[in-house]
Protein backbone atom coordinates (compact mmCIF):
# COMPACT_ATOMS: atom_id res chain seq x y z
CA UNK A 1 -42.80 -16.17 14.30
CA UNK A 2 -42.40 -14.79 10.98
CA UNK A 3 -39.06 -12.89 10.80
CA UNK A 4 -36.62 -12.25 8.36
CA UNK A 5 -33.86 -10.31 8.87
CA UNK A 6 -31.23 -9.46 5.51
CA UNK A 7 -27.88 -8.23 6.08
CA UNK A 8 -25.84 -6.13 3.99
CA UNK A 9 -23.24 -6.29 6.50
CA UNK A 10 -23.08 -7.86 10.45
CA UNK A 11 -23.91 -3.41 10.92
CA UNK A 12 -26.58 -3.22 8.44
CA UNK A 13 -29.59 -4.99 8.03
CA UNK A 14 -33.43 -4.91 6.94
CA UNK A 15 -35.68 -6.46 9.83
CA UNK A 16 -39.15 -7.99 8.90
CA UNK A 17 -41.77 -9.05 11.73
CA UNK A 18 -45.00 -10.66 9.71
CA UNK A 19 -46.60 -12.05 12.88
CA UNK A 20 -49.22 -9.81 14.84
CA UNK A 21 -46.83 -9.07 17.36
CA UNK A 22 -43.45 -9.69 18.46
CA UNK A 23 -42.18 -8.52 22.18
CA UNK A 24 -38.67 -8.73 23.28
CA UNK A 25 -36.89 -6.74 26.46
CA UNK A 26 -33.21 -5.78 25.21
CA UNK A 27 -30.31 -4.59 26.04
CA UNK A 28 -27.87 -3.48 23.41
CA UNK A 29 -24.33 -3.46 23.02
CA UNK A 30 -24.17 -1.05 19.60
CA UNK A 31 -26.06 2.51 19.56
CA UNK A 32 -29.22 1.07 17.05
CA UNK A 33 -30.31 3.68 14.46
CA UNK A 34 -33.97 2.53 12.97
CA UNK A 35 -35.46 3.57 10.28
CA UNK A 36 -39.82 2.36 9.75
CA UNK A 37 -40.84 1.44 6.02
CA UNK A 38 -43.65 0.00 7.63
CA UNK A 39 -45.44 -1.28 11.00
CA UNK A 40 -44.66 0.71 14.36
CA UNK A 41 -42.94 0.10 17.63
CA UNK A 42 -43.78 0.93 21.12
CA UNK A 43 -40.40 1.10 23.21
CA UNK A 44 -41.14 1.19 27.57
CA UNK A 45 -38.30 2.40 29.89
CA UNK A 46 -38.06 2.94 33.24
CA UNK A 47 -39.50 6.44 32.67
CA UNK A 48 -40.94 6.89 29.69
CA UNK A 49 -42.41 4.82 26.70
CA UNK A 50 -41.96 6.12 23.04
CA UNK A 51 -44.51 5.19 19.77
CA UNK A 52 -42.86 4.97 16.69
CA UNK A 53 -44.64 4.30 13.11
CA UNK A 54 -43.67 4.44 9.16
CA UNK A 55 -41.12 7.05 8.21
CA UNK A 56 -40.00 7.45 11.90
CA UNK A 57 -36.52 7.14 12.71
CA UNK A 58 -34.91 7.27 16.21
CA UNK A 59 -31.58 5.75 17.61
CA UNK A 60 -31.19 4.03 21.27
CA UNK A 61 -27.95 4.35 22.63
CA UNK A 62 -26.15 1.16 23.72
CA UNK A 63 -26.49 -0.19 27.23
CA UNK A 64 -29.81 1.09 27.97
CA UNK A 65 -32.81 -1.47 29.14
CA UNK A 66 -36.41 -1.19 27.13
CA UNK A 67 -38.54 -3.47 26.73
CA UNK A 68 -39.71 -3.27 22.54
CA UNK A 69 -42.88 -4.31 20.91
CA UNK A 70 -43.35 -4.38 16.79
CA UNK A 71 -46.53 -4.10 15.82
CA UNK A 72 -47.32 -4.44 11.84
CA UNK A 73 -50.44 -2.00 11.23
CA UNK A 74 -52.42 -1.67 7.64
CA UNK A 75 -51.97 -4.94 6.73
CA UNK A 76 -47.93 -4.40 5.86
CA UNK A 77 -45.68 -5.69 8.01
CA UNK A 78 -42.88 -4.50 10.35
CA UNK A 79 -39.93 -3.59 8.59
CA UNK A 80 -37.47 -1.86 9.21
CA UNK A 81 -33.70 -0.60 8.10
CA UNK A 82 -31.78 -0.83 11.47
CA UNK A 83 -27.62 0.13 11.92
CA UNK A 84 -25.70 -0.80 14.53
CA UNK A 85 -23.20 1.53 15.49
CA UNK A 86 -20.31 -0.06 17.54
CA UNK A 87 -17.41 1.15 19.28
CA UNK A 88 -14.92 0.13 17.21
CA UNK A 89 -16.23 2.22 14.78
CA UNK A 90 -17.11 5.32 16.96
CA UNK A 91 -13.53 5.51 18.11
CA UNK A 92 -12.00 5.23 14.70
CA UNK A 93 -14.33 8.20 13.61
CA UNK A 94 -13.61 10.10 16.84
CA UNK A 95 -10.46 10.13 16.96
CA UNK A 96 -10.62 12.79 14.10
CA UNK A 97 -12.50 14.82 15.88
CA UNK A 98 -11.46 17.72 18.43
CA UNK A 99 -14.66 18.33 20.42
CA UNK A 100 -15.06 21.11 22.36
CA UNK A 101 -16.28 20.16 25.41
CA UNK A 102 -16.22 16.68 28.03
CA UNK A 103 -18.39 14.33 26.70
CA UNK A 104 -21.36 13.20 29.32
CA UNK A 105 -23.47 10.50 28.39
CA UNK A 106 -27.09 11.36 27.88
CA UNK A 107 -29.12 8.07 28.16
CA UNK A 108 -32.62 8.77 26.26
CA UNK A 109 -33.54 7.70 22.91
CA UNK A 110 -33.40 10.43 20.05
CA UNK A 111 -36.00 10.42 17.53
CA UNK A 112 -35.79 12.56 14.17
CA UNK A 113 -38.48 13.30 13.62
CA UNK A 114 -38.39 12.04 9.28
CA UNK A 115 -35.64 14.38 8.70
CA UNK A 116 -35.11 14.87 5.01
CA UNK A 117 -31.01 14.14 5.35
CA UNK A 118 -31.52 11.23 7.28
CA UNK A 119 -34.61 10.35 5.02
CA UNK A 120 -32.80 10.77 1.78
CA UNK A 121 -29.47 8.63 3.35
CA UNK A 122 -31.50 5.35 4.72
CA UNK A 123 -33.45 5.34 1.30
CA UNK A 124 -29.99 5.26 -0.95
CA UNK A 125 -29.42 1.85 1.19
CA UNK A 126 -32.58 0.10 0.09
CA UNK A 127 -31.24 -1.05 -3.43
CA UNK A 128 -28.46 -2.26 -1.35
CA UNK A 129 -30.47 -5.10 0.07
CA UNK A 130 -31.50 -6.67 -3.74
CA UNK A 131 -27.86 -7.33 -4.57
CA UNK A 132 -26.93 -11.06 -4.36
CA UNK A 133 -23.00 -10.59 -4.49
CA UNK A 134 -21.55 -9.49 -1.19
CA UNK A 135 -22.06 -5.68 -0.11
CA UNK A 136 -18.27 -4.78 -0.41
CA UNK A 137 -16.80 -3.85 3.60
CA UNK A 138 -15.07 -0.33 1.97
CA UNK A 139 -18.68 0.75 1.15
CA UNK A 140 -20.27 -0.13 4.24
CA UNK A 141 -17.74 1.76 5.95
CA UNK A 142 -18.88 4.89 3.89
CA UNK A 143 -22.24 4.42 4.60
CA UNK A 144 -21.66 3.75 8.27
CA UNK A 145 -19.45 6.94 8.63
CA UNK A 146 -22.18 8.88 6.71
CA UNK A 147 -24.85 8.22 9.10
CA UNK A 148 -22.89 9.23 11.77
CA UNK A 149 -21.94 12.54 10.04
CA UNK A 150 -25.66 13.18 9.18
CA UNK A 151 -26.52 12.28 13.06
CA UNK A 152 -24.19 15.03 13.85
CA UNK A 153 -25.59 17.52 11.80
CA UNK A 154 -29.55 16.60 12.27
CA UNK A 155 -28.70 16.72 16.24
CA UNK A 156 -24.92 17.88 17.64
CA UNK A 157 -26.31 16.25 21.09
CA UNK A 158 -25.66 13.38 19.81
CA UNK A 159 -22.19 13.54 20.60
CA UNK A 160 -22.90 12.85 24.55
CA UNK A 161 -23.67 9.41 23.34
CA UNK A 162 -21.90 8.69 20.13
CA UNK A 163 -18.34 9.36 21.59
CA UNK A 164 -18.95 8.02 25.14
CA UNK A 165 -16.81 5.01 25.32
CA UNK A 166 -16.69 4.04 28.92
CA UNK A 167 -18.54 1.47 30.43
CA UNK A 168 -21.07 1.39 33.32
CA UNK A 169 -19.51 2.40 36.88
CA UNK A 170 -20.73 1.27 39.70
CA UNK A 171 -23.62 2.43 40.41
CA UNK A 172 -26.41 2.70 43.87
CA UNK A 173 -28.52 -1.01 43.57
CA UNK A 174 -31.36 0.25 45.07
CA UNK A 175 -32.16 3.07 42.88
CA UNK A 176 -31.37 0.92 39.61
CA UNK A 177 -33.38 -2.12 40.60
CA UNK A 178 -36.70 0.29 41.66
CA UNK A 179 -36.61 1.24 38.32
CA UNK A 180 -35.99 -1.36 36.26
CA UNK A 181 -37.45 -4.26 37.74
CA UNK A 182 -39.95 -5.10 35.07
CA UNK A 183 -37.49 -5.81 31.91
CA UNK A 184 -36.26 -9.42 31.55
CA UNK A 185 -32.42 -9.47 31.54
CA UNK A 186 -29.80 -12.13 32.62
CA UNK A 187 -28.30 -11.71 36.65
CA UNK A 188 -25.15 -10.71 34.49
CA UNK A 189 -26.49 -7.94 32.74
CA UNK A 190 -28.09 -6.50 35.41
CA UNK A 191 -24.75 -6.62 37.07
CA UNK A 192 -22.74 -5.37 34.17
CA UNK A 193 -25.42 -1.98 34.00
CA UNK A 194 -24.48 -1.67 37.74
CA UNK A 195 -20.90 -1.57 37.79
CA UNK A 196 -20.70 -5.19 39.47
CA UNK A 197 -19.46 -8.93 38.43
CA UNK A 198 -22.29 -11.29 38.73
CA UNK A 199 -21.16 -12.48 41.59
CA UNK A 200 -20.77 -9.25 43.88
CA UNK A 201 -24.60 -8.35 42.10
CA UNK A 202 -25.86 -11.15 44.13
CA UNK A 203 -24.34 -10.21 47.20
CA UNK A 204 -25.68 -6.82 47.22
CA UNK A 205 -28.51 -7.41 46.19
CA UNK A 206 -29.23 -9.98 49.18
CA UNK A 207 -27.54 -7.27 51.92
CA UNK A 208 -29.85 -4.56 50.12
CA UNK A 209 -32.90 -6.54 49.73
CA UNK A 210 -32.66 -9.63 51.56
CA UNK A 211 -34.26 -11.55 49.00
CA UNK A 212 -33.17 -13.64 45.84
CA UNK A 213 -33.35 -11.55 42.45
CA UNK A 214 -35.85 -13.85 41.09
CA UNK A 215 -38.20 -14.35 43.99
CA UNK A 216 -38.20 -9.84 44.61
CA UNK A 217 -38.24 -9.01 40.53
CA UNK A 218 -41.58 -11.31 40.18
CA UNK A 219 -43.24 -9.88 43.25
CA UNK A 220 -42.35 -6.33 41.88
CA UNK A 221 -44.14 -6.91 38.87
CA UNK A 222 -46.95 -8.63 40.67
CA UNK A 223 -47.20 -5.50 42.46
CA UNK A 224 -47.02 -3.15 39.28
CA UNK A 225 -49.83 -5.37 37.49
CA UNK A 226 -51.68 -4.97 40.71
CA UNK A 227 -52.18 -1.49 40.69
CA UNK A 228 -52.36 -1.09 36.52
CA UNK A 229 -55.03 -3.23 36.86
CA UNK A 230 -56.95 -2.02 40.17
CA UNK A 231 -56.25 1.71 40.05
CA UNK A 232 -55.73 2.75 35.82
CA UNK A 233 -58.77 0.04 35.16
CA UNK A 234 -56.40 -1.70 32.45
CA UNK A 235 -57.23 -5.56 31.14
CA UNK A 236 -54.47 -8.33 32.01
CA UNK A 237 -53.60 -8.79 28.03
CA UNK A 238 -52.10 -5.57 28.30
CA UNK A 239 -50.23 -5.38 30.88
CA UNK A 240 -48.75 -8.68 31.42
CA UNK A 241 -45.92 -7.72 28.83
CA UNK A 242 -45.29 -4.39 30.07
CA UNK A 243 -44.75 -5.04 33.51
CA UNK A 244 -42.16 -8.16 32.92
CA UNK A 245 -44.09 -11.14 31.91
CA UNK A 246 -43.55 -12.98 28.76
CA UNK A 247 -46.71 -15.27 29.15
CA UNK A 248 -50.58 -14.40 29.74
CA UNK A 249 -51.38 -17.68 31.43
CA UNK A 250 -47.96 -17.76 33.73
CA UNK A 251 -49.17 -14.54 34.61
CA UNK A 252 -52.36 -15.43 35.52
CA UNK A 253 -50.96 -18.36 37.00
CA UNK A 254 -48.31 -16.11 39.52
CA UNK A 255 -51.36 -13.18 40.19
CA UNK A 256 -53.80 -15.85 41.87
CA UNK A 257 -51.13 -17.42 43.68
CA UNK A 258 -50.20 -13.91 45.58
CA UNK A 259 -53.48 -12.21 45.21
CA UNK A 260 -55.97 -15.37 45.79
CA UNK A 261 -58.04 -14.45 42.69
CA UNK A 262 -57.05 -14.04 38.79
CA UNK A 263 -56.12 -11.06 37.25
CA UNK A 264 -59.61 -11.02 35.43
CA UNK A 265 -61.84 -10.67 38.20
CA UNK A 266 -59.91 -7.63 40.11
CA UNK A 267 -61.90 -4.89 40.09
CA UNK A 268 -61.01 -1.72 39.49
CA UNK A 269 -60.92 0.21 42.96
CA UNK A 270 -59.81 -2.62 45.06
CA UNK A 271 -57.45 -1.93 48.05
């Protein structure tokens, strides 16, 4: 895989996919603002799945699953101008700040839509990324602080995410896990997004399912490819990735051990 990323800072940085495609299923602990030069992105959640392309810019709040895909398209590749917005920062600029009303989080991914502010901002950092001395911290606090300013302005909603600090409560298993089955994230994640220690995770999760994570997440997405493929007449290369799999042939490999035939020669229609 062909990827470069450049920092200006450890919160600023200019991403570069050259391969055909590059899937990953995250989970992040910064709010991400992105910015496309070039290339586009398809982002799957639990309930909805976003297409982004050159000039697009959207940010995903932190502790939210997705499973990403960067595509480059017209022979340039996928690039990107991505800043992380942490916590630490988010407090120091909230703290300023008197708002006017309790602060719920809103978890969905806000896209603006090429706005000129935001447009005009995430082009002045470009030039940034030829220096060769060290991108001085003051500055990059500026900038930082700037986006977050023009965030507010472009979209007030913002707020519900931007100046949410707390993190996940404990949450109902069941409803989590039906949803979010098909992205690939470590026992303790999973149990962090639920409110529970790794430990007490597994112990629910048996009482509630009475199964092992592993063994019920890959029948899940056996399940899911099952119908994708049966019932919305879709090929195996793509859905393998959306429904949890990381591999075509292991796969292939775990359909015909539960189905008795390979993911190719289900036909659409099938009970």
């Amino acid at each position: 895989m062909d990827h470069i990323s450049k920092y200006l800072t450890k919160e600023i940085k200019l991403s570069c996919y050259e391969d055909k495609l590059f899937k990953s299923d995250l989970m992040f602990d910064d709010h991400m603002l992105v910015w496309f030069i070039s290339g586009e992105t398809k982002i799957i959640q639990a309930d909805k799945t976003y297409y982004f392309h050159a000039g697009d810019t959207f940010l995903i709040p932190r502790n939210q699953l997705a499973t990403v895909v960067n595509y480059p398209k017209d022979g340039l590749p996928h690039k990107t101008v991505v800043l992380h917005l942490s916590v630490e920062r988010l407090k120091h600029y909230y703290e300023k700040i008197d708002l006017p009303k309790p602060i719920r989080p809103e978890q969905c991914i806000y896209s603006f839509n090429n706005h000129p502010l935001l447009k005009s901002y995430l082009n002045s950092l470009l030039p940034y990324f030829e220096m060769e001395e060290t991108f001085p911290e003051h500055i990059a606090s500026l900038k930082i602080t700037e986006a977050i300013a023009i965030l507010r302005s472009v979209n007030p909603d913002v707020d519900k995410v931007l100046a949410h600090f707390d993190a996940p409560g404990k949450i109902d298993l069941i409803h989590f896990m039906e949803r979010n089955f098909m992205f690939n994230m470590p026992l303790e994640k999973l149990g962090y997004l639920t409110g529970r220690s790794l430990s007490t995770f597994n112990r629910d999760f048996k009482r509630h399912f009475n199964n092992t994570p592993q063994k019920w997440l890959i029948a899940k997405r056996l399940e899911l490819a099952y119908y994708q493929l049966s019932e919305k007449n879709r090929k195996p290369k793509d859905v393998f990735l959306e429904v949890g799999f990381e591999d075509l042939s292991h796969f292939s490999f775990a359909f015909k051990k539960k189905y008795g035939i390979s993911p190719t020669q289900l036909k659409p229609g099938l009970p």
